[in-house]
C-alpha atoms as a PDB file:
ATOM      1  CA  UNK A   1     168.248 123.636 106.344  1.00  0.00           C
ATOM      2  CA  UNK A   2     168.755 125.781 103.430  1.00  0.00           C
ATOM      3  CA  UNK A   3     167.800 124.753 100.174  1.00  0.00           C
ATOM      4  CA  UNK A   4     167.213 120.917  99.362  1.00  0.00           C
ATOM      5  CA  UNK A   5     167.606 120.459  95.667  1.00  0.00           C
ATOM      6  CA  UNK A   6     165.927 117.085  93.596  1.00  0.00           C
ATOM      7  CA  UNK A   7     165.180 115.503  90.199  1.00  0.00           C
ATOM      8  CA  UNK A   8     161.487 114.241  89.212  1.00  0.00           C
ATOM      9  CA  UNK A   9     161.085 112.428  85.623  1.00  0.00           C
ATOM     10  CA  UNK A  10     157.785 111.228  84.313  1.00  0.00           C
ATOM     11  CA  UNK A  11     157.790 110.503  80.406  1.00  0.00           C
ATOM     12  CA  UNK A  12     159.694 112.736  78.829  1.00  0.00           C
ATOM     13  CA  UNK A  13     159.053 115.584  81.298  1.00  0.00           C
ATOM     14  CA  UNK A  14     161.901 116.975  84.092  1.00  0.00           C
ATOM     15  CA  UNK A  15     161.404 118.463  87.128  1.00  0.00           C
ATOM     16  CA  UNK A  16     163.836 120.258  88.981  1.00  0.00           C
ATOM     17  CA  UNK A  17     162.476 121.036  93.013  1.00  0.00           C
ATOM     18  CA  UNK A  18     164.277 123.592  94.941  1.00  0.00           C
ATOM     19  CA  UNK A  19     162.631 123.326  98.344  1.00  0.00           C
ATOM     20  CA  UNK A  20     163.275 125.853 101.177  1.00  0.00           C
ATOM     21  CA  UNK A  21     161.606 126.765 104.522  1.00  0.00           C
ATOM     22  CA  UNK A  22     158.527 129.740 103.662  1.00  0.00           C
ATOM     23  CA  UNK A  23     154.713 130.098 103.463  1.00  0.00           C
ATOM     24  CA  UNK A  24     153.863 127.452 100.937  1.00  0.00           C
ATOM     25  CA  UNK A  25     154.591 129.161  97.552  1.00  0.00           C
ATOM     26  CA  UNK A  26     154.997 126.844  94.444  1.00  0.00           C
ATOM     27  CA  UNK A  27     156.511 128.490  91.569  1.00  0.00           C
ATOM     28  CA  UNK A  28     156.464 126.838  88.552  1.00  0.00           C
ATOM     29  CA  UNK A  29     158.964 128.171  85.259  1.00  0.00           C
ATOM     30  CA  UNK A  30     158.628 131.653  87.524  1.00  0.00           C
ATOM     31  CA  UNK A  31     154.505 131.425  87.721  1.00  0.00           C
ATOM     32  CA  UNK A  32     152.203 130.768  89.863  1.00  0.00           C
ATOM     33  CA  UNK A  33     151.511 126.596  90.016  1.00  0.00           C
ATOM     34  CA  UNK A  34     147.518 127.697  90.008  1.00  0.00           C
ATOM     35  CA  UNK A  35     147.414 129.460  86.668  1.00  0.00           C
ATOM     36  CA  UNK A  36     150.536 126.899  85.291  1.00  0.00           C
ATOM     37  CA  UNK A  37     148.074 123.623  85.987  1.00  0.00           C
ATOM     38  CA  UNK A  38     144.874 125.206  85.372  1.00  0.00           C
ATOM     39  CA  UNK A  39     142.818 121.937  86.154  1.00  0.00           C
ATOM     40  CA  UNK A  40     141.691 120.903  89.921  1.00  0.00           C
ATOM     41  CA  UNK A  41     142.891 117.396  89.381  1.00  0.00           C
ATOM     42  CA  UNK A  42     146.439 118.258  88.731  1.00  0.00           C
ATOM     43  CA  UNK A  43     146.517 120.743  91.433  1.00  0.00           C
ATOM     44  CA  UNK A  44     145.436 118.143  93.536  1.00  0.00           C
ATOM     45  CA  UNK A  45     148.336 116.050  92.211  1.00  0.00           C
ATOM     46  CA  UNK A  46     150.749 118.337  93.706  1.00  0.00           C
ATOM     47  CA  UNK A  47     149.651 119.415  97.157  1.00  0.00           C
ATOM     48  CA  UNK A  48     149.578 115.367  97.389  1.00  0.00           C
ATOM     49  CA  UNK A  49     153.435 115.334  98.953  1.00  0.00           C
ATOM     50  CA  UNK A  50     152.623 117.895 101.419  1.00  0.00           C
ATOM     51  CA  UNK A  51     148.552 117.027 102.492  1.00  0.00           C
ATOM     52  CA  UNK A  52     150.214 113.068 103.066  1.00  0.00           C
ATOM     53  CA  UNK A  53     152.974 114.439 105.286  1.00  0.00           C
ATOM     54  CA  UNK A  54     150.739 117.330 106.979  1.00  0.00           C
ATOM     55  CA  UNK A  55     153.396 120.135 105.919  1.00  0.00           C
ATOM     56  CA  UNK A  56     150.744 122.115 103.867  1.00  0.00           C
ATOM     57  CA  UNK A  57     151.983 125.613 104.205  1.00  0.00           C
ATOM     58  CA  UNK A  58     155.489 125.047 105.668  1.00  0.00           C
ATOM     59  CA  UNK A  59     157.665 125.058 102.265  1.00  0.00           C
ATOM     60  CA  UNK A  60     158.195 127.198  99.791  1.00  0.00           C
ATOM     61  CA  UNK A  61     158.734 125.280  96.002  1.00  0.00           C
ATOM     62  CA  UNK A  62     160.675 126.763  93.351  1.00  0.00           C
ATOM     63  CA  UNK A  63     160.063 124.407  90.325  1.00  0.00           C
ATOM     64  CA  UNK A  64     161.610 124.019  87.007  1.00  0.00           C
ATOM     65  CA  UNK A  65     159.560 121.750  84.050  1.00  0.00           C
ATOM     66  CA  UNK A  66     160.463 120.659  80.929  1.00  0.00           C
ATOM     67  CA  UNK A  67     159.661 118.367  78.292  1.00  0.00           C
ATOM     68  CA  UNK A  68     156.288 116.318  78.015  1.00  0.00           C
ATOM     69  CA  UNK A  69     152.889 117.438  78.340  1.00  0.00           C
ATOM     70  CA  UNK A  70     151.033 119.155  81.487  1.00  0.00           C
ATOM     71  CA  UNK A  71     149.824 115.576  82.913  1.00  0.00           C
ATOM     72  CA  UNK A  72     153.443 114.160  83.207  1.00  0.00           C
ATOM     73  CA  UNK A  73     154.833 117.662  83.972  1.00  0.00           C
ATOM     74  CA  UNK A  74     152.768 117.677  87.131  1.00  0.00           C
ATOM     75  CA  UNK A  75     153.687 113.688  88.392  1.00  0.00           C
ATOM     76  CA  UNK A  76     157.403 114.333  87.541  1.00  0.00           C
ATOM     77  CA  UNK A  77     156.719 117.733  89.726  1.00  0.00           C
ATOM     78  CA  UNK A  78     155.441 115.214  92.328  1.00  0.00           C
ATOM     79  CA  UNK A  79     157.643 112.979  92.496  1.00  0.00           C
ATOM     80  CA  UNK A  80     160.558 115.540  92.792  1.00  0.00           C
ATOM     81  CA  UNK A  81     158.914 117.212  96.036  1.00  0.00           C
ATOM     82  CA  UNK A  82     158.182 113.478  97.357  1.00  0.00           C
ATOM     83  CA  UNK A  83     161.971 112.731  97.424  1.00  0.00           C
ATOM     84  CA  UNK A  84     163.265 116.278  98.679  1.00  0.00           C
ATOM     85  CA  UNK A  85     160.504 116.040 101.566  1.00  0.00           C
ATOM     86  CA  UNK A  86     162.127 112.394 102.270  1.00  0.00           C
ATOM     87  CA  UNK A  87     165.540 114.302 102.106  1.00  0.00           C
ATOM     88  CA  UNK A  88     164.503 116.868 105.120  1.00  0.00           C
ATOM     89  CA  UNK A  89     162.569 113.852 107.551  1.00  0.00           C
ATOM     90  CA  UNK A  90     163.461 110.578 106.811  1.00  0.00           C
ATOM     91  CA  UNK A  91     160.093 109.515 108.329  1.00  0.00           C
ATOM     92  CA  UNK A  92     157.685 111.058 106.038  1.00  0.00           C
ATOM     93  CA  UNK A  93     158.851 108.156 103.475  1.00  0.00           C
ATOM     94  CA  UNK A  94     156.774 105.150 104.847  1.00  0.00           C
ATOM     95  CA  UNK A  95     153.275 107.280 104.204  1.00  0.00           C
ATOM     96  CA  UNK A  96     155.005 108.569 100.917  1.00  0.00           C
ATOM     97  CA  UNK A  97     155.704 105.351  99.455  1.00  0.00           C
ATOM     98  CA  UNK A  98     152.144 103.788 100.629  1.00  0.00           C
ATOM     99  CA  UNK A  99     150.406 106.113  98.448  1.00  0.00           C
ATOM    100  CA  UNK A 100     153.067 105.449  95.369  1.00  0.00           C
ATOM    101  CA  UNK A 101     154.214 109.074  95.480  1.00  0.00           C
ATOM    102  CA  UNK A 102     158.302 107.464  96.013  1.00  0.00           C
ATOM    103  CA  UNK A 103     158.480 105.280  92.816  1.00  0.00           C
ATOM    104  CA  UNK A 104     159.344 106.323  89.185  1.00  0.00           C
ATOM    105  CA  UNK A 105     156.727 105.408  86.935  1.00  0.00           C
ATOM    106  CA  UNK A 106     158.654 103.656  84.371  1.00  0.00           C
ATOM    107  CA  UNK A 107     156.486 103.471  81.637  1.00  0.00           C
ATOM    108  CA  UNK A 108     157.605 105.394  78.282  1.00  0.00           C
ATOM    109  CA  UNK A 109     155.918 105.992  74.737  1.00  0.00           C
ATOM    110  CA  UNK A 110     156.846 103.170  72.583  1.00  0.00           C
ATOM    111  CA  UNK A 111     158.602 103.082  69.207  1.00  0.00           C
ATOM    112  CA  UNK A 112     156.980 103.239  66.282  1.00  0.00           C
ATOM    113  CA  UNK A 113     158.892 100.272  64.202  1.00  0.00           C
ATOM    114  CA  UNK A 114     160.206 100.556  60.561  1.00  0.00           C
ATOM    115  CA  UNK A 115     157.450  99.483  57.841  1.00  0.00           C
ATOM    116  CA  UNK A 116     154.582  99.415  60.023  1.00  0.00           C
ATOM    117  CA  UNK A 117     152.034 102.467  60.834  1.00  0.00           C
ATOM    118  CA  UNK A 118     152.702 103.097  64.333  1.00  0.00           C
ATOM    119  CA  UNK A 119     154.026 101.154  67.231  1.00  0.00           C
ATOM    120  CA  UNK A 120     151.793  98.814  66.662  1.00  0.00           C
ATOM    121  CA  UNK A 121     149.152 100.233  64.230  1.00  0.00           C
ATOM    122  CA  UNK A 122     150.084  98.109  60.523  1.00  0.00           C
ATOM    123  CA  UNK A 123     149.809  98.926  56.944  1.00  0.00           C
ATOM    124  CA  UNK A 124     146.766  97.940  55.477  1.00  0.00           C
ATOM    125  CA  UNK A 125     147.121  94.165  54.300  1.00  0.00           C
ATOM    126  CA  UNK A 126     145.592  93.179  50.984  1.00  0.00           C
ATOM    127  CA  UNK A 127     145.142  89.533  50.657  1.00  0.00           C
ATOM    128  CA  UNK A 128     144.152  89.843  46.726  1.00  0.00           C
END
């Protein structure tokens, strides 16, 4: 096994997962994952993969983001390890996919629409 390379998208944000044999590193845009996702929660988020398949410490992460905000940075960063841990044993998917860690969350910001506010928001409306 060399390198297994996959694609994560949450929102508008794009992960890119290079995932090799190593010590556990996670380097995200070239920094540390820690000081990149300051907040416990979303750290959390991303040892997920590896804590559900018991590989905590066995791969090295080399992570590219883009787009979006830090919350769907960090699920799109999920899901991309998810599917390149699937790609190295084809076992770990069962626990993966119990957990919802294998399926693209589809939902997207909606449109704001042409004479009205927002998306949904509407112009004041004066009766009188």
């Amino acid at each position: 096994m060399d390198v297994v390379n996959t694609l994560g998208r949450r929102k508008k944000s794009i992960a890119r997962v290079y995932l090799s044999k190593g010590k556990g590193n996670v380097t995200v845009n070239g920094k540390d994952f820690k000081t990149y996702f300051p907040t416990v929660a979303l750290q959390y988020r991303i040892n997920q993969p590896f804590a559900l398949t018991e590989n905590e410490g066995k791969y090295d992460v080399k992570a590219n983001l883009s787009g979006g905000g830090i919350t769907g940075q960090a699920e799109a960063l999920r899901l991309a390890m998810s599917r390149a841990l699937v790609e190295i044993n084809a076992d770990d998917k069962p626990a993966l996919k119990a957990e919802g860690l294998m399926t693209r969350d589809p939902r997207m910001v909606e449109r704001k629409k042409p004479g009205q506010k927002k998306a949904r928001k509407k112009f004041q409306f004066s009766k009188r």
